[in-house]
Every structure is written in C-alpha cells, then in structure tokens.
N, C-alpha and C. Protein backbone atom coordinates (compact mmCIF):
# COMPACT_ATOMS: atom_id res chain seq x y z
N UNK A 1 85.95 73.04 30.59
CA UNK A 1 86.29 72.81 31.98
C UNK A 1 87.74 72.33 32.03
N UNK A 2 88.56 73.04 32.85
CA UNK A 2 89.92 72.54 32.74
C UNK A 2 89.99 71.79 34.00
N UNK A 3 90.44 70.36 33.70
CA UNK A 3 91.47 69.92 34.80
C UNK A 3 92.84 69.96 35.02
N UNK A 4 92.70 69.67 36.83
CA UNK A 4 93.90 69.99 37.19
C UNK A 4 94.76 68.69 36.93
N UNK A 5 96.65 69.00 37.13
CA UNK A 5 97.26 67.92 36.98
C UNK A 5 97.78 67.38 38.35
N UNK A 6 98.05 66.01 37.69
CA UNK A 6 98.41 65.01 38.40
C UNK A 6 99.41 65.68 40.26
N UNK A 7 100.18 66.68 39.62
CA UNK A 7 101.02 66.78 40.51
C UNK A 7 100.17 68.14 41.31
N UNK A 8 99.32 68.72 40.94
CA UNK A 8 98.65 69.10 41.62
C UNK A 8 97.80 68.51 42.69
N UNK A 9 97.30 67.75 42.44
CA UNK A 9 96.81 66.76 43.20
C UNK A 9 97.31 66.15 44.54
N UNK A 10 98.29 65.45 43.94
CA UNK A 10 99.44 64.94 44.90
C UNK A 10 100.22 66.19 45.94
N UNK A 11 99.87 67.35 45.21
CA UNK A 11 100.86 68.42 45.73
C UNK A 11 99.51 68.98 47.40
N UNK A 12 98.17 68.80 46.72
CA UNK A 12 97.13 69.37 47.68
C UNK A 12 96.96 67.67 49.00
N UNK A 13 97.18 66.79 48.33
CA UNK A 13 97.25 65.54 48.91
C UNK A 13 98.25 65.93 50.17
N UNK A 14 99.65 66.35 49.93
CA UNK A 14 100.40 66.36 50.93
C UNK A 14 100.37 67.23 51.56
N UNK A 15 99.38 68.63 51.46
CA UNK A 15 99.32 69.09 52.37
C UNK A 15 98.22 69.04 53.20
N UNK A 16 97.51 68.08 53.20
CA UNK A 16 96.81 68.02 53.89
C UNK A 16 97.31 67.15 54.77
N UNK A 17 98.08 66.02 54.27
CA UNK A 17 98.75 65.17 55.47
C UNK A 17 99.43 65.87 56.35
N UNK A 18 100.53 67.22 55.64
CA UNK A 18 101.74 68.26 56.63
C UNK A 18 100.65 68.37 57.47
N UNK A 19 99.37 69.20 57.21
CA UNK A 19 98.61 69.72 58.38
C UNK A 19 98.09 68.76 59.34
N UNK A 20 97.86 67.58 59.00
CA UNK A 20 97.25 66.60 59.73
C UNK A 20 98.16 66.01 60.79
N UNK A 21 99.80 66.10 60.32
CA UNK A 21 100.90 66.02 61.42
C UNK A 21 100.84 66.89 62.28
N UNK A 22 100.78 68.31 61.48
CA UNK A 22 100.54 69.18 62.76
C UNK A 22 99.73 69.16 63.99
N UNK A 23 98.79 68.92 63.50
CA UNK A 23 97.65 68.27 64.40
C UNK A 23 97.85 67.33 65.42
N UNK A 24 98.55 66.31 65.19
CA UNK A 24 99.08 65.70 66.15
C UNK A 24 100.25 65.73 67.12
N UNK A 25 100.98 66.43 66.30
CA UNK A 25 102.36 67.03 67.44
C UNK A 25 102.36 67.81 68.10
N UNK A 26 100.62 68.55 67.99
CA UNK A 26 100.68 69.64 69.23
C UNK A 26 98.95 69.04 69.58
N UNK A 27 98.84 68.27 69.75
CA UNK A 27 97.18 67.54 70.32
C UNK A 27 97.39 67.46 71.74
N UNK A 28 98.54 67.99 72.25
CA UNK A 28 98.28 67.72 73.97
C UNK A 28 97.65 69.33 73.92
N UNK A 29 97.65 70.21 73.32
CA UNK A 29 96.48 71.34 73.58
C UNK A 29 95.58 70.88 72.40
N UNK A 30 94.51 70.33 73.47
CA UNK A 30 93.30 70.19 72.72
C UNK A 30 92.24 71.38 71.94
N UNK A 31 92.50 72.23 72.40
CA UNK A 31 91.74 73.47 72.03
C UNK A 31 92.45 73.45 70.93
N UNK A 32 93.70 73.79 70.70
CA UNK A 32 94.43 73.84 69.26
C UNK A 32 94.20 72.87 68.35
N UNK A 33 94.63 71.68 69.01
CA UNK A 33 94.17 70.67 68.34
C UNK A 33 93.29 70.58 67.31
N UNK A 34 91.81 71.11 68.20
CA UNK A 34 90.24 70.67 67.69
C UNK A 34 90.07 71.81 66.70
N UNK A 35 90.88 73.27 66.81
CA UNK A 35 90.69 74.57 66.02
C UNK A 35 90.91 74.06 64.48
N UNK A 36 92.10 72.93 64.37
CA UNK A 36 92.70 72.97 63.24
C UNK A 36 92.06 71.88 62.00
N UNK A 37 90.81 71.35 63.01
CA UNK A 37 90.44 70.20 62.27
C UNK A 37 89.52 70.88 60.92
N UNK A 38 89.45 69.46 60.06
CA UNK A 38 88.56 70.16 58.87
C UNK A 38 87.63 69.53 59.19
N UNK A 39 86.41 70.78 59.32
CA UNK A 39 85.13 71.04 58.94
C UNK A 39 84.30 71.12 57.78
N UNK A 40 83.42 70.19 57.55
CA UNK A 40 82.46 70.84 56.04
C UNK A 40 82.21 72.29 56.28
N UNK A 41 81.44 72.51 57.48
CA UNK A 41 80.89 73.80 57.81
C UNK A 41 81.00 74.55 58.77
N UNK A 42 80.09 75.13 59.15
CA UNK A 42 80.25 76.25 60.50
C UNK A 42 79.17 74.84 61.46
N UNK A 43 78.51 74.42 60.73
CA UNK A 43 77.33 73.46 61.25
C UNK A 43 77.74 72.55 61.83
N UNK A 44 78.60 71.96 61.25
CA UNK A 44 79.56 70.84 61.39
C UNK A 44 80.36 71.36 62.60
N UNK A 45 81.12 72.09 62.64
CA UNK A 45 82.01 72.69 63.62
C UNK A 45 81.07 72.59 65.34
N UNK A 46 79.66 73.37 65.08
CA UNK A 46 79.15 73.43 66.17
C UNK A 46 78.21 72.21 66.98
N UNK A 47 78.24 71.68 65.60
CA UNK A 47 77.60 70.22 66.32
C UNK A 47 78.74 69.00 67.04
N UNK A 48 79.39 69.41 66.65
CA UNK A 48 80.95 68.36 67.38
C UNK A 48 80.76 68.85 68.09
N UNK A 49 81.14 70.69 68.72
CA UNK A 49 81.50 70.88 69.93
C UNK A 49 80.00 70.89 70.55
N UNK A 50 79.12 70.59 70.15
CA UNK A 50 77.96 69.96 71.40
C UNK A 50 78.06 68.77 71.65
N UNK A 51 78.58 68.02 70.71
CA UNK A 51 78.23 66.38 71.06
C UNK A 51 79.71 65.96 71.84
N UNK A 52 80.47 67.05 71.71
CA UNK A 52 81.99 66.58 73.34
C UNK A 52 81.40 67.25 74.57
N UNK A 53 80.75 68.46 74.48
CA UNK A 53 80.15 68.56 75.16
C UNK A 53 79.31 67.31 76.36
N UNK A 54 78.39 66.98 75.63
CA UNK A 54 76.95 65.77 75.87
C UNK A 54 78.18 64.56 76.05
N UNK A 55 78.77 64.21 74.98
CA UNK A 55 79.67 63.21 75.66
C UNK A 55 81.42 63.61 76.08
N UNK A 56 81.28 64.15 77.61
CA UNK A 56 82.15 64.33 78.49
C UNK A 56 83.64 63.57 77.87
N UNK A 57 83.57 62.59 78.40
CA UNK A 57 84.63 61.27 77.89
C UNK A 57 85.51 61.73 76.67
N UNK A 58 84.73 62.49 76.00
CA UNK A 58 85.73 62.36 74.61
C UNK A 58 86.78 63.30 74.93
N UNK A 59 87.30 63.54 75.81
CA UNK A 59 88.14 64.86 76.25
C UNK A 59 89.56 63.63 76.24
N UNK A 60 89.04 62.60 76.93
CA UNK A 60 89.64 61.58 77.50
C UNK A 60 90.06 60.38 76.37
N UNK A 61 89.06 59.88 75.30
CA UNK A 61 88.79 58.69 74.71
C UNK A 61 88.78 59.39 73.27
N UNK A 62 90.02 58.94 72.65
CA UNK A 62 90.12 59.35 71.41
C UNK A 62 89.25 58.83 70.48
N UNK A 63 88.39 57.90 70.41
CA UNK A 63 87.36 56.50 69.78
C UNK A 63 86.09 57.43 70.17
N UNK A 64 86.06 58.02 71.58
CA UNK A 64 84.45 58.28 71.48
C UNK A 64 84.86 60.16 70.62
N UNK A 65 85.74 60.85 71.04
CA UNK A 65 86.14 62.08 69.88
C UNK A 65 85.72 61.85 68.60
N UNK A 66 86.50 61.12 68.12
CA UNK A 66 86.79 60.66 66.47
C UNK A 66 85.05 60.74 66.28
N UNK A 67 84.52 59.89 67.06
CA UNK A 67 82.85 59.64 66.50
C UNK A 67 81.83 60.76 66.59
N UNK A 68 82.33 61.51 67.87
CA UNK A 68 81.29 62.55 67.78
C UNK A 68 81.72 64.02 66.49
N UNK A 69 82.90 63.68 65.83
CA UNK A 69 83.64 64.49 64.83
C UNK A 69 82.50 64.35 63.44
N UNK A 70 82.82 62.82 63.51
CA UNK A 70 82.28 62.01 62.32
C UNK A 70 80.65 62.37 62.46
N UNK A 71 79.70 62.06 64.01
CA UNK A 71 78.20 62.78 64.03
C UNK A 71 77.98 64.05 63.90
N UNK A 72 78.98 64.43 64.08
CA UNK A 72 78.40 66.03 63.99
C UNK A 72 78.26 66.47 62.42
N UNK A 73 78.64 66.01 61.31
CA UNK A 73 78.06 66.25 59.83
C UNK A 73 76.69 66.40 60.18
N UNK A 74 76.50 67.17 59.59
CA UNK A 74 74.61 67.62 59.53
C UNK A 74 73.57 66.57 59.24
N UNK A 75 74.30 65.94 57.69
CA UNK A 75 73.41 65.08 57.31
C UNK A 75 73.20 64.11 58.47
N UNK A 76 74.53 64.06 59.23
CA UNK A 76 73.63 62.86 59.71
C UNK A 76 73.36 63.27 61.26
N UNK A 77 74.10 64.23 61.82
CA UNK A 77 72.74 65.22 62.80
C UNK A 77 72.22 65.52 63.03
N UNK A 78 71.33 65.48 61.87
CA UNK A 78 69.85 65.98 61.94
C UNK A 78 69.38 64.91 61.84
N UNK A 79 69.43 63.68 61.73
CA UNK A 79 68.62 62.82 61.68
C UNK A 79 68.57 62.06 62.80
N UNK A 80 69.60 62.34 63.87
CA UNK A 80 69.74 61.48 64.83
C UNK A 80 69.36 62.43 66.11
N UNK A 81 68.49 61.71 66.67
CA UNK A 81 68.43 62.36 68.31
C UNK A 81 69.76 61.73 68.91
N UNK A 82 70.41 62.27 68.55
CA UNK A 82 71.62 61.55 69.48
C UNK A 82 72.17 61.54 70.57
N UNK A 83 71.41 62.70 71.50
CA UNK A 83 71.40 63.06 72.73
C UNK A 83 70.91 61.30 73.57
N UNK A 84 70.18 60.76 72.77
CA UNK A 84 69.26 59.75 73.34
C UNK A 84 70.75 58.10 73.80
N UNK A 85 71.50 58.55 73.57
CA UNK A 85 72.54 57.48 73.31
C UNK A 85 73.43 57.62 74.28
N UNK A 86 73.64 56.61 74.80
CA UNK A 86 75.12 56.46 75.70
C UNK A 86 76.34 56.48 75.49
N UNK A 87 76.19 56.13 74.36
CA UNK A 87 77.54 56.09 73.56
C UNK A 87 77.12 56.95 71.99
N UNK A 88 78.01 56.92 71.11
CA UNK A 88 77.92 57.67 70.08
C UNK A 88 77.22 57.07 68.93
N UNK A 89 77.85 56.16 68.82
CA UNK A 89 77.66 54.87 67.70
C UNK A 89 76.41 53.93 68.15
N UNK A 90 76.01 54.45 69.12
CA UNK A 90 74.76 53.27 69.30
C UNK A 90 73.58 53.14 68.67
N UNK A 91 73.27 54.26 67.86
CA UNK A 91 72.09 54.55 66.92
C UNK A 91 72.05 53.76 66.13
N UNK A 92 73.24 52.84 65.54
CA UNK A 92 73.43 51.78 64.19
C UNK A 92 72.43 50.95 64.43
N UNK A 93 72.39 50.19 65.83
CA UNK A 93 72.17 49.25 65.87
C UNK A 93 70.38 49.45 66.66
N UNK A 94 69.66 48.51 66.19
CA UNK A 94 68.43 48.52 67.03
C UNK A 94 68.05 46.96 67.10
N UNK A 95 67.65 46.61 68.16
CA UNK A 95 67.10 44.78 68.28
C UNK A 95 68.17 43.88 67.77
N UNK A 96 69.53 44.29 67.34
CA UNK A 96 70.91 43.47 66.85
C UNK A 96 70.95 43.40 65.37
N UNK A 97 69.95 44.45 64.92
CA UNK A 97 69.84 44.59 63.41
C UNK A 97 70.75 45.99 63.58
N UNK A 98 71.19 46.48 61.98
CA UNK A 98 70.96 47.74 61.34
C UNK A 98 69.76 48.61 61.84
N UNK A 99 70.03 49.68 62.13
CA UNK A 99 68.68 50.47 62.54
C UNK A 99 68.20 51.37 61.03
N UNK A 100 66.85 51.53 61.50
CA UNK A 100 66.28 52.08 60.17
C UNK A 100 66.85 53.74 59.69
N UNK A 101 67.46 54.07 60.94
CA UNK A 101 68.23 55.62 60.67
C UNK A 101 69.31 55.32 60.10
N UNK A 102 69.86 54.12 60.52
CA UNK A 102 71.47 54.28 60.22
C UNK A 102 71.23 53.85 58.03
N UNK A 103 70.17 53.15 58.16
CA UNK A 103 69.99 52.92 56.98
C UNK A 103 69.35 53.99 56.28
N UNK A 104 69.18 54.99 56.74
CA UNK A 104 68.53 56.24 55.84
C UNK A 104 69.59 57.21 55.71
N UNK A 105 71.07 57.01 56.13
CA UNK A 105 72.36 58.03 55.63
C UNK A 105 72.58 57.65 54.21
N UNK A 106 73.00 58.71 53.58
CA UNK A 106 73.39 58.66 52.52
C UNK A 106 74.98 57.43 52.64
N UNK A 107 74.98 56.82 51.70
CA UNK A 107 75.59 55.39 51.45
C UNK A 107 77.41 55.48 52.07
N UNK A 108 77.53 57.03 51.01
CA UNK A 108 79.37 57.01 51.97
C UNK A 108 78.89 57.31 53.16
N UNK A 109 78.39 58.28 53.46
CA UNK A 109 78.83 58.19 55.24
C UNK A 109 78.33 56.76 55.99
N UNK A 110 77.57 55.46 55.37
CA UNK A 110 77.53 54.68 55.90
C UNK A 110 78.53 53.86 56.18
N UNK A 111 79.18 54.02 54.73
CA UNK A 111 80.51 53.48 55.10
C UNK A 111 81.60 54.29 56.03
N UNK A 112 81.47 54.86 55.87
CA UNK A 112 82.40 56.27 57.07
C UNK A 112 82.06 55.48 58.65
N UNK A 113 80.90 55.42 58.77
CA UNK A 113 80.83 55.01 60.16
C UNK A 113 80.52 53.41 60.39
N UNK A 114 80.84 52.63 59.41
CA UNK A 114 81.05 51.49 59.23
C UNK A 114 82.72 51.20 59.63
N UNK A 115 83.61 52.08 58.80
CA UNK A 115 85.13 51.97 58.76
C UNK A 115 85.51 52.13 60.27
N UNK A 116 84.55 53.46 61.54
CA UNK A 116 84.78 53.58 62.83
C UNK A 116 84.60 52.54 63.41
N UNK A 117 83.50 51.68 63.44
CA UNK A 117 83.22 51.02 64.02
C UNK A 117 83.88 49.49 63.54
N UNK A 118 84.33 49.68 62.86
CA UNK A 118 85.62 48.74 62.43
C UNK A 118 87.14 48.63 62.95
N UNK A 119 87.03 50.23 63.86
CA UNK A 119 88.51 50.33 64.45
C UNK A 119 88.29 49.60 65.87
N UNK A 120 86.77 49.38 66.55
CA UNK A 120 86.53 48.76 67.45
C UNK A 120 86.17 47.01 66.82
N UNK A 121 86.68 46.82 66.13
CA UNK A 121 86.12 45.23 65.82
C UNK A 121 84.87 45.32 65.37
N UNK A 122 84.21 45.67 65.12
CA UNK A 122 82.34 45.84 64.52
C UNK A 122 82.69 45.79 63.29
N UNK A 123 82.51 44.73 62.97
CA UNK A 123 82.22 44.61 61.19
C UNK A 123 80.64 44.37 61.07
N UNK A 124 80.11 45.43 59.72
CA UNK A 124 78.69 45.56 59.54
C UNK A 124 78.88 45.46 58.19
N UNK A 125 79.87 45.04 57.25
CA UNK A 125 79.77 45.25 56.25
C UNK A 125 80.86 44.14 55.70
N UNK A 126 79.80 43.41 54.32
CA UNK A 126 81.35 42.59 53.39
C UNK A 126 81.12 43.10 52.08
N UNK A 127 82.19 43.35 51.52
CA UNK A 127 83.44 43.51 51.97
C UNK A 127 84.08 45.05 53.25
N UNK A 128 84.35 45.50 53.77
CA UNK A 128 84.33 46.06 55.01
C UNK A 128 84.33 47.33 54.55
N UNK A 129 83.75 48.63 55.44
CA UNK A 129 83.39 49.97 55.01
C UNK A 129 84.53 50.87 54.58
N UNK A 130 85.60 50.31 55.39
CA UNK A 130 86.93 50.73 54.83
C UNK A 130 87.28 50.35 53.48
N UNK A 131 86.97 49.41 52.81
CA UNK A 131 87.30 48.79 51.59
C UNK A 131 86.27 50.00 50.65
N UNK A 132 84.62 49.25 51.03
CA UNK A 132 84.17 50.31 50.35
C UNK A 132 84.27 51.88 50.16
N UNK A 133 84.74 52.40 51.54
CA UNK A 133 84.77 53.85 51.28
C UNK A 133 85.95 53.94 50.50
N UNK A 134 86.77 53.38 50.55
CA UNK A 134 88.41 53.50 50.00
C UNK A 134 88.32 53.61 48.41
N UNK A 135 86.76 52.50 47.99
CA UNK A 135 86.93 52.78 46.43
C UNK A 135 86.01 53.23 46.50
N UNK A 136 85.05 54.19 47.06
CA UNK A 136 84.29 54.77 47.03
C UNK A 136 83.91 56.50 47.06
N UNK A 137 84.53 56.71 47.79
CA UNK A 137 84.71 58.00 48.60
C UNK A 137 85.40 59.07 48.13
N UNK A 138 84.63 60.30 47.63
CA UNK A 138 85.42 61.56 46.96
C UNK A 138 85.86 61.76 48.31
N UNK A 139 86.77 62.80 47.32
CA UNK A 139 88.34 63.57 48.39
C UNK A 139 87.32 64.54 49.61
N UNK A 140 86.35 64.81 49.53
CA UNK A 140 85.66 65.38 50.80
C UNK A 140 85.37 64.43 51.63
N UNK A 141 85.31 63.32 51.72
CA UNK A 141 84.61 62.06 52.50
C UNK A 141 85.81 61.64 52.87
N UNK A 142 87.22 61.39 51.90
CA UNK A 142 88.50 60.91 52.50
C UNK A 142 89.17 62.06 53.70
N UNK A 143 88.71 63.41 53.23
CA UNK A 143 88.98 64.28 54.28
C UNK A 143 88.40 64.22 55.50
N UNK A 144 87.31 63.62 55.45
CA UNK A 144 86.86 63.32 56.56
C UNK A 144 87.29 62.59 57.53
N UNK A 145 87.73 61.10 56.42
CA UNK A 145 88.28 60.10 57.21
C UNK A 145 89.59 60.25 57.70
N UNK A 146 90.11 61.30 57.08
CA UNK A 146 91.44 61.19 57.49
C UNK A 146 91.89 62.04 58.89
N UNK A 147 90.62 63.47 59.35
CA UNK A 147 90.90 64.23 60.13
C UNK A 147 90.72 62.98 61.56
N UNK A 148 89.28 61.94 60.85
CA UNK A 148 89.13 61.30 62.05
C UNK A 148 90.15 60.18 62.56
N UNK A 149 91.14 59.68 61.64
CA UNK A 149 92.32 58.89 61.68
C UNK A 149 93.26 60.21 62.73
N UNK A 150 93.30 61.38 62.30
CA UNK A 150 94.21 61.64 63.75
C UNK A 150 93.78 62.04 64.44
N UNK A 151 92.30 61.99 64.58
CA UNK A 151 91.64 62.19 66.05
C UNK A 151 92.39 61.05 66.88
N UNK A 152 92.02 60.18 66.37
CA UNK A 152 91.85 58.78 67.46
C UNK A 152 93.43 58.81 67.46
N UNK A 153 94.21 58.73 66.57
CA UNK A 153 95.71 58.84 66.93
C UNK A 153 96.28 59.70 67.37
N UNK A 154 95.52 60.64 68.12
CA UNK A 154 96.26 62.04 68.70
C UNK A 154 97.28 61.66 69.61
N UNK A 155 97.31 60.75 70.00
CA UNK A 155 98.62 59.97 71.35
C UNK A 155 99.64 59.34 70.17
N UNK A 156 99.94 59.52 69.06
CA UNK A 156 100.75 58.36 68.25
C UNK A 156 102.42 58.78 68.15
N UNK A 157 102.31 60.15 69.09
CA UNK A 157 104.03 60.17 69.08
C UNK A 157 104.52 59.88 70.75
C-alpha cells in the first residue's frame, strides 16, 4: 500500500480551502453557493435540500443552514424524525438531558453537532466537541466541518 506525501496532503488541504473561499465570495447566489458544497452523497445532497425546505429560515439564518447541512448526513437522518422539531438541533436534548437518539450517532458526528451547538454557547461536552472532533475526526468529518464553517460564515466579506 503506498502512501501519499506530506506535500500532497497539504497540497489537497489547500484546495479545499481555495474552494471553500469560493464559496463564500459568491454566497449572495445561494443556489451557487449550495451547488458547490461537499456532499458525502447524492443522499446527503437531497436531504439538506428537504430540511431548507421544512425549515424556511435557513434561506435567512446561516446557524439554522449550517445545521440542516450537518442533518442531512444519512446516518443521522434516518434516525431522526426531524420533521417533528422546531428548530434543527432540538432532537439533542429531551427532559434537559442528552436524548437517547442523539446518543445513538455514531461518536464523531456527536461531536460534529456538539462543535454546532457550541457556536451558539451550548456546551454538552468536556473537554468541548470541537476539541474532541479536532483530535478526533478523519479528513471526511473535517470536510464536513469545514463546508459547515462557511455555511454559517457566508456573510464574512
């Protein structure tokens, strides 16, 4: 099995950031915008655009976008009636506990939507989901986090 080198790495690293600028310097067309994001799948792709759909707002609210980006992964779309929610992120929580769904995702994406709900002040986690995903998280899970970092910053120029 050959691995790749170092500067390969770094070389696929930066382009994913070039594209991720792109993304933001032309996010006042949202249609373009949303075309360019990375997707795991075709699954993935179509469950976001139902859940901006169902939640209207995110056209508007870069925080409720970013989240329905982050729900629409399968794994954890299929587990969530998420239609049932007012908000996106409200499934975590049940009676002011952890809910028993949010505790049945596989561990990174807990932290994935631990780190969101960290951009609103919600800490659910010590040391914090950002910490953990940061030493946690293969380069598909950081891709994740990172498309959803310029969701929510689509206004940052």
């Amino acid at each position: 099995m050959s691995q790749r080198k170092t500067y390969e790495k770094y070389e696929q690293i930066n382009q994913i950031f070039d594209r991720l600028e792109h993304q933001i310097i032309h996010a006042g067309d949202l249609e373009y915008f949303r075309s360019r994001f990375f997707y795991l799948d075709e699954y993935h792709h179509q469950n976001y655009e139902s859940l901006r759909l169902y939640y209207h707002q995110s056209d508007d609210n870069p925080l409720i976008d970013g989240a329905c980006y982050i729900l629409a992964i399968s794994e954890i779309f299929n587990v969530l009636n998420i239609f049932e929610y007012e908000v996106p992120l409200d499934f975590v929580f049940e009676n002011g506990h952890l809910s028993e769904t949010f505790k049945s995702l596989n561990v990174y994406y807990q932290y994935l939507i631990a780190a969101i709900l960290e951009v609103s002040d919600i800490k659910i986690f010590e040391p914090s989901g950002y910490s953990l995903g940061m030493t946690n998280w293969n380069i598909t899970q950081m891709k994740l986090f990172w498309q959803y970092t310029a969701i929510i910053r689509r206004n940052a120029l």
